[in-house]
N, C-alpha and C. Protein backbone atom coordinates (compact mmCIF):
# COMPACT_ATOMS: atom_id res chain seq x y z
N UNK A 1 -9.12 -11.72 15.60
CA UNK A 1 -9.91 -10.78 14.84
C UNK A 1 -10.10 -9.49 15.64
N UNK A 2 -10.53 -9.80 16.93
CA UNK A 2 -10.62 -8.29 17.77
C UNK A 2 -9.30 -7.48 17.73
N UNK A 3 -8.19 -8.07 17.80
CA UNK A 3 -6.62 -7.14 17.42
C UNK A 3 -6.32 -6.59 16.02
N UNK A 4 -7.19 -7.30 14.94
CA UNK A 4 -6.80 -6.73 13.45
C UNK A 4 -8.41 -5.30 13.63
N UNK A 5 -9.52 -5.96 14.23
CA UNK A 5 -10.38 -4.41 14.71
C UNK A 5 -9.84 -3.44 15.15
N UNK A 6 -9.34 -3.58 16.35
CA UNK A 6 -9.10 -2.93 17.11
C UNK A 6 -7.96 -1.96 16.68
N UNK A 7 -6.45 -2.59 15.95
CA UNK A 7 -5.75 -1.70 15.32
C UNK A 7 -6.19 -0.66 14.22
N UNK A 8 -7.36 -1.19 13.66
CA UNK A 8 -7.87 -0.63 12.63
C UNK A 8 -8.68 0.80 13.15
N UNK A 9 -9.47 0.53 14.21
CA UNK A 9 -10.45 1.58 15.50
C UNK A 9 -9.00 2.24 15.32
N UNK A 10 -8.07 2.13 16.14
CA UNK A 10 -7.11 2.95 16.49
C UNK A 10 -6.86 3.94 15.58
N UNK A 11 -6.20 3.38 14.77
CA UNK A 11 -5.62 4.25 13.49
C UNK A 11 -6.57 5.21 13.01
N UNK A 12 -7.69 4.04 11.86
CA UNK A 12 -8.46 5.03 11.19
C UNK A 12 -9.95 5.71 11.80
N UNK A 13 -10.02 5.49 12.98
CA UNK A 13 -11.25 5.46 13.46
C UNK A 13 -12.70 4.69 12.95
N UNK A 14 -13.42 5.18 14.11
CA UNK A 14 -15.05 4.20 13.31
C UNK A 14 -15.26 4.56 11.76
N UNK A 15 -14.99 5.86 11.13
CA UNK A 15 -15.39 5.85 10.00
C UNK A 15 -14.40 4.68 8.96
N UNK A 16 -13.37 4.73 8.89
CA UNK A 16 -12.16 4.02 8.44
C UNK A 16 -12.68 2.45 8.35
N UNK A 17 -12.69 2.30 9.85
CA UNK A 17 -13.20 1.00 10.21
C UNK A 17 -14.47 0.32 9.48
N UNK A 18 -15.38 1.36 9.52
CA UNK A 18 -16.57 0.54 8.56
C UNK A 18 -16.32 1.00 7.55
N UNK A 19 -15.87 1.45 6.75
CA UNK A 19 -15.15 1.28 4.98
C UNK A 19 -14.60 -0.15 4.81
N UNK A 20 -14.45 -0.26 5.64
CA UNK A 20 -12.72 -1.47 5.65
C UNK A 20 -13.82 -3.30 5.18
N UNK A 21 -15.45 -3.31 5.80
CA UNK A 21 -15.81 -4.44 5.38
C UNK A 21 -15.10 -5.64 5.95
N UNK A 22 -14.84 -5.39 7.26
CA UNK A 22 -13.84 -6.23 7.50
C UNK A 22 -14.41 -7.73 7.91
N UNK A 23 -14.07 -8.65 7.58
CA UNK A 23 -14.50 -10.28 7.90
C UNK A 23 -13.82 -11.38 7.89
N UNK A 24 -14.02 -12.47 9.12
CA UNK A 24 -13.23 -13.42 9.06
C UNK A 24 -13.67 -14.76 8.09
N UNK A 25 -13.41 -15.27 7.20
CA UNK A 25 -13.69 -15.66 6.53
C UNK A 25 -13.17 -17.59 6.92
N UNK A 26 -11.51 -17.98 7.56
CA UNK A 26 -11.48 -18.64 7.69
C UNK A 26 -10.50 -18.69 9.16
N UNK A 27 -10.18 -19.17 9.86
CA UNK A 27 -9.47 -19.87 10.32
C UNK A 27 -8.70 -20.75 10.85
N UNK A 28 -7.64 -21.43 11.03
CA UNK A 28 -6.89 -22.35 10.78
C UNK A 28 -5.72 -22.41 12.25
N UNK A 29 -6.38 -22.66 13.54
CA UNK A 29 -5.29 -22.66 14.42
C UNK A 29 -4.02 -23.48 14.37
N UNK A 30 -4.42 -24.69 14.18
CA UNK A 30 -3.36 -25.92 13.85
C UNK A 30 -1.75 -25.22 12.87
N UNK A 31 -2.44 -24.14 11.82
CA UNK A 31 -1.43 -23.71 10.91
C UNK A 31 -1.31 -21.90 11.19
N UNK A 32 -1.85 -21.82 12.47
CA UNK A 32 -2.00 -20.19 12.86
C UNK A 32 -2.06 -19.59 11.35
N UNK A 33 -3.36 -19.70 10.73
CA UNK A 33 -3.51 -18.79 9.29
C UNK A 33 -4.80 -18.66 9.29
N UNK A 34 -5.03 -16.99 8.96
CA UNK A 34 -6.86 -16.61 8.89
C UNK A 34 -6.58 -16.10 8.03
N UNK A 35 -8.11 -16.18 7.18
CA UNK A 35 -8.12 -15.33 5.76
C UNK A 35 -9.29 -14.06 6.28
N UNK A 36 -8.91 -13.11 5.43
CA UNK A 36 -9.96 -12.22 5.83
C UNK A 36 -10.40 -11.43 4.91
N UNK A 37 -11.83 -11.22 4.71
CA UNK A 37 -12.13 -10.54 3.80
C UNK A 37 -12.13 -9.27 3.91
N UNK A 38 -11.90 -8.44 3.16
CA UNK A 38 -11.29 -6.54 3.14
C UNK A 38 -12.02 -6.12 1.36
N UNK A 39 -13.04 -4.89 2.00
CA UNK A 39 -12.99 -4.40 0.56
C UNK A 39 -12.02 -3.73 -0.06
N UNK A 40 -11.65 -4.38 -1.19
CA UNK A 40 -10.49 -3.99 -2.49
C UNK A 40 -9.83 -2.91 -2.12
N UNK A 41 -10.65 -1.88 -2.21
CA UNK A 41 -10.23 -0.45 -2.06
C UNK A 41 -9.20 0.09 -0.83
N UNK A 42 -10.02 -0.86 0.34
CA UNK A 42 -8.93 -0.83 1.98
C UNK A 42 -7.85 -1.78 1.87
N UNK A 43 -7.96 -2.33 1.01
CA UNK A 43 -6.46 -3.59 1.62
C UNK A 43 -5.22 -2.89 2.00
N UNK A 44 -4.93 -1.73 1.80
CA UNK A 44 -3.50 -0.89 2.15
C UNK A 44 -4.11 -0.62 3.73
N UNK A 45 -5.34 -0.08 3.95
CA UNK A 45 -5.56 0.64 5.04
C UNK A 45 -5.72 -1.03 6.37
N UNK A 46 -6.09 -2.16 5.70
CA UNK A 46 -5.68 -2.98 6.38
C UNK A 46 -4.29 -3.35 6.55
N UNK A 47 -3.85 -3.76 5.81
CA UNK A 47 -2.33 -4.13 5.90
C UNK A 47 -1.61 -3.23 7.37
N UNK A 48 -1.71 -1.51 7.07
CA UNK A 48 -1.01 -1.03 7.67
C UNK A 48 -1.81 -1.11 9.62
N UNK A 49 -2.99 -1.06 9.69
CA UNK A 49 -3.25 -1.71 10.59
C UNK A 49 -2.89 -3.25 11.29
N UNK A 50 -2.22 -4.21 10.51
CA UNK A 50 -1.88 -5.73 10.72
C UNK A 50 -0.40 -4.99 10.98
N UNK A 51 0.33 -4.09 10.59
CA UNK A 51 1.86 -4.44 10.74
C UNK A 51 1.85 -3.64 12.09
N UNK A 52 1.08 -2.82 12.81
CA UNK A 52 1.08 -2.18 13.96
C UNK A 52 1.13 -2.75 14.95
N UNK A 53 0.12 -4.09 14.86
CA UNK A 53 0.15 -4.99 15.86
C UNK A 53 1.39 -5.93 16.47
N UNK A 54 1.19 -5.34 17.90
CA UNK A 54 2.74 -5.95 18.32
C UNK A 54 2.38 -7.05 19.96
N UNK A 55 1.25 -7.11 20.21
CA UNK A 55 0.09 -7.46 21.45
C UNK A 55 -1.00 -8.17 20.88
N UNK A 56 -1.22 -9.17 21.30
CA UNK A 56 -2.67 -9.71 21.33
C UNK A 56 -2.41 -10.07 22.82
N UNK A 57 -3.93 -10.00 23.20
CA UNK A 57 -4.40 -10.32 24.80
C UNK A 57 -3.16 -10.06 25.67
N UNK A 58 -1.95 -9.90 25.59
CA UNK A 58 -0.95 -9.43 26.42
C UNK A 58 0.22 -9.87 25.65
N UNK A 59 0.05 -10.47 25.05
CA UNK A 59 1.54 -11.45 24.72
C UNK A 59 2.08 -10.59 23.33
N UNK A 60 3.48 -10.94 23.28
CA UNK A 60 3.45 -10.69 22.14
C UNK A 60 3.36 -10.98 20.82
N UNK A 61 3.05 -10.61 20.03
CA UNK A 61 2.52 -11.14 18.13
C UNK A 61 2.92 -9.97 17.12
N UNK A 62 3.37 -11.04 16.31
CA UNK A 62 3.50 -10.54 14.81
C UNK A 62 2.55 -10.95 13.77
N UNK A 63 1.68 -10.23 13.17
CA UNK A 63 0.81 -10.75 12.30
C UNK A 63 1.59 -10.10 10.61
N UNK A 64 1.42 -11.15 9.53
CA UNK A 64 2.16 -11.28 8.35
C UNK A 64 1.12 -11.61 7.15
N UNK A 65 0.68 -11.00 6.44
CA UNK A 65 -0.08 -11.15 5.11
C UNK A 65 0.74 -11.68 4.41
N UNK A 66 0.08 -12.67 3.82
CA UNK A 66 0.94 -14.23 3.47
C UNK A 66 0.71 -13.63 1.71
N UNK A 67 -0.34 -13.74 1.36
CA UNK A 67 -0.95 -13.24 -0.17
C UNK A 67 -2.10 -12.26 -0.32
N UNK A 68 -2.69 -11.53 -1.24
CA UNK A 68 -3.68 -10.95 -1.20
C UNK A 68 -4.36 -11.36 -2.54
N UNK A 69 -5.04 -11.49 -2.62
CA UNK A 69 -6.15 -12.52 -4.12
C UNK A 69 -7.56 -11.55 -3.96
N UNK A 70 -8.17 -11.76 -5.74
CA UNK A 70 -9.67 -10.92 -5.72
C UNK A 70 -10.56 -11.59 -5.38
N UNK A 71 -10.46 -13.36 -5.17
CA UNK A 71 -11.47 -13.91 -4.91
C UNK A 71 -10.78 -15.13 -3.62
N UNK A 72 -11.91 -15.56 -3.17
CA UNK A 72 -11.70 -16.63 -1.99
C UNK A 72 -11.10 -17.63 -2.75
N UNK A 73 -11.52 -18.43 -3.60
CA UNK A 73 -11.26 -19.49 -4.77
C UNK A 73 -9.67 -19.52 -4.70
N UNK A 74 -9.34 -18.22 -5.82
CA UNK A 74 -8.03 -18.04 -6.11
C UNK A 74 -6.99 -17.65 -4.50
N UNK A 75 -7.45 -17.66 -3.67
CA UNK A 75 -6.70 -17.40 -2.41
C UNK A 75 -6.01 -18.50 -1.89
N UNK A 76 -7.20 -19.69 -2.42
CA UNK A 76 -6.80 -20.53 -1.57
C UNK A 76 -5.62 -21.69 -2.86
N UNK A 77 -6.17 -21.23 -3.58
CA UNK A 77 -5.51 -22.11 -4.80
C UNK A 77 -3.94 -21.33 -4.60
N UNK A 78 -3.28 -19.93 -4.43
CA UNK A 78 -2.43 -19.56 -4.35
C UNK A 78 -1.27 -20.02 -2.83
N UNK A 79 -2.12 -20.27 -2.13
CA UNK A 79 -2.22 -20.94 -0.49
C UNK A 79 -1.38 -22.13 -1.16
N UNK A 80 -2.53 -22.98 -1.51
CA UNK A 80 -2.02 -24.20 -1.81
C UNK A 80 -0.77 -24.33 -2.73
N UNK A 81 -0.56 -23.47 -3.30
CA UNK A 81 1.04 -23.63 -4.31
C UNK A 81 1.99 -23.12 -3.68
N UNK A 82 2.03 -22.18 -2.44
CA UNK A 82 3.10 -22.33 -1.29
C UNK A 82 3.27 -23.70 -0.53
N UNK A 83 2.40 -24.48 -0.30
CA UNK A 83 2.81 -25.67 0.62
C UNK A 83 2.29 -25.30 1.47
């Protein structure tokens, strides 16, 4: 979560950043998958912050938005019909 912040600080700055509503909602190490909550309006301004990221803590990472859904419910129900 501090690397999807932190790209976000970078880019759009503090104002950007608190528009964005940003929250971790779940995560899932076993299946490396977090859901995160983003208000509606930012999900582009997130996204393009997630594809920047090429580093966490030193190493390298690719982070990948799997789906985007209006509610938690339907996120996970869409989750679940990938496998």
């Amino acid at each position: 979560m501090d690397a999807v912040w932190g790209a976000v600080l970078k880019i759009f700055g503090e104002y950007g950043a608190s528009k964005c509503g940003l929250a971790l909602i779940d995560y899932k190490s076993e299946e490396k998958l977090a859901i995160l909550r983003v208000v509606h309006t930012e999900v582009e301004t997130v996204r393009a912050a997630i594809a920047l990221i090429t580093k966490i803590k030193e190493k390298p990472a690719a982070l990948h938005v799997l789906t985007v859904s209006g509610t938690i419910k339907a996120l996970y129900k869409k989750l679940k019909q990938r496998g």
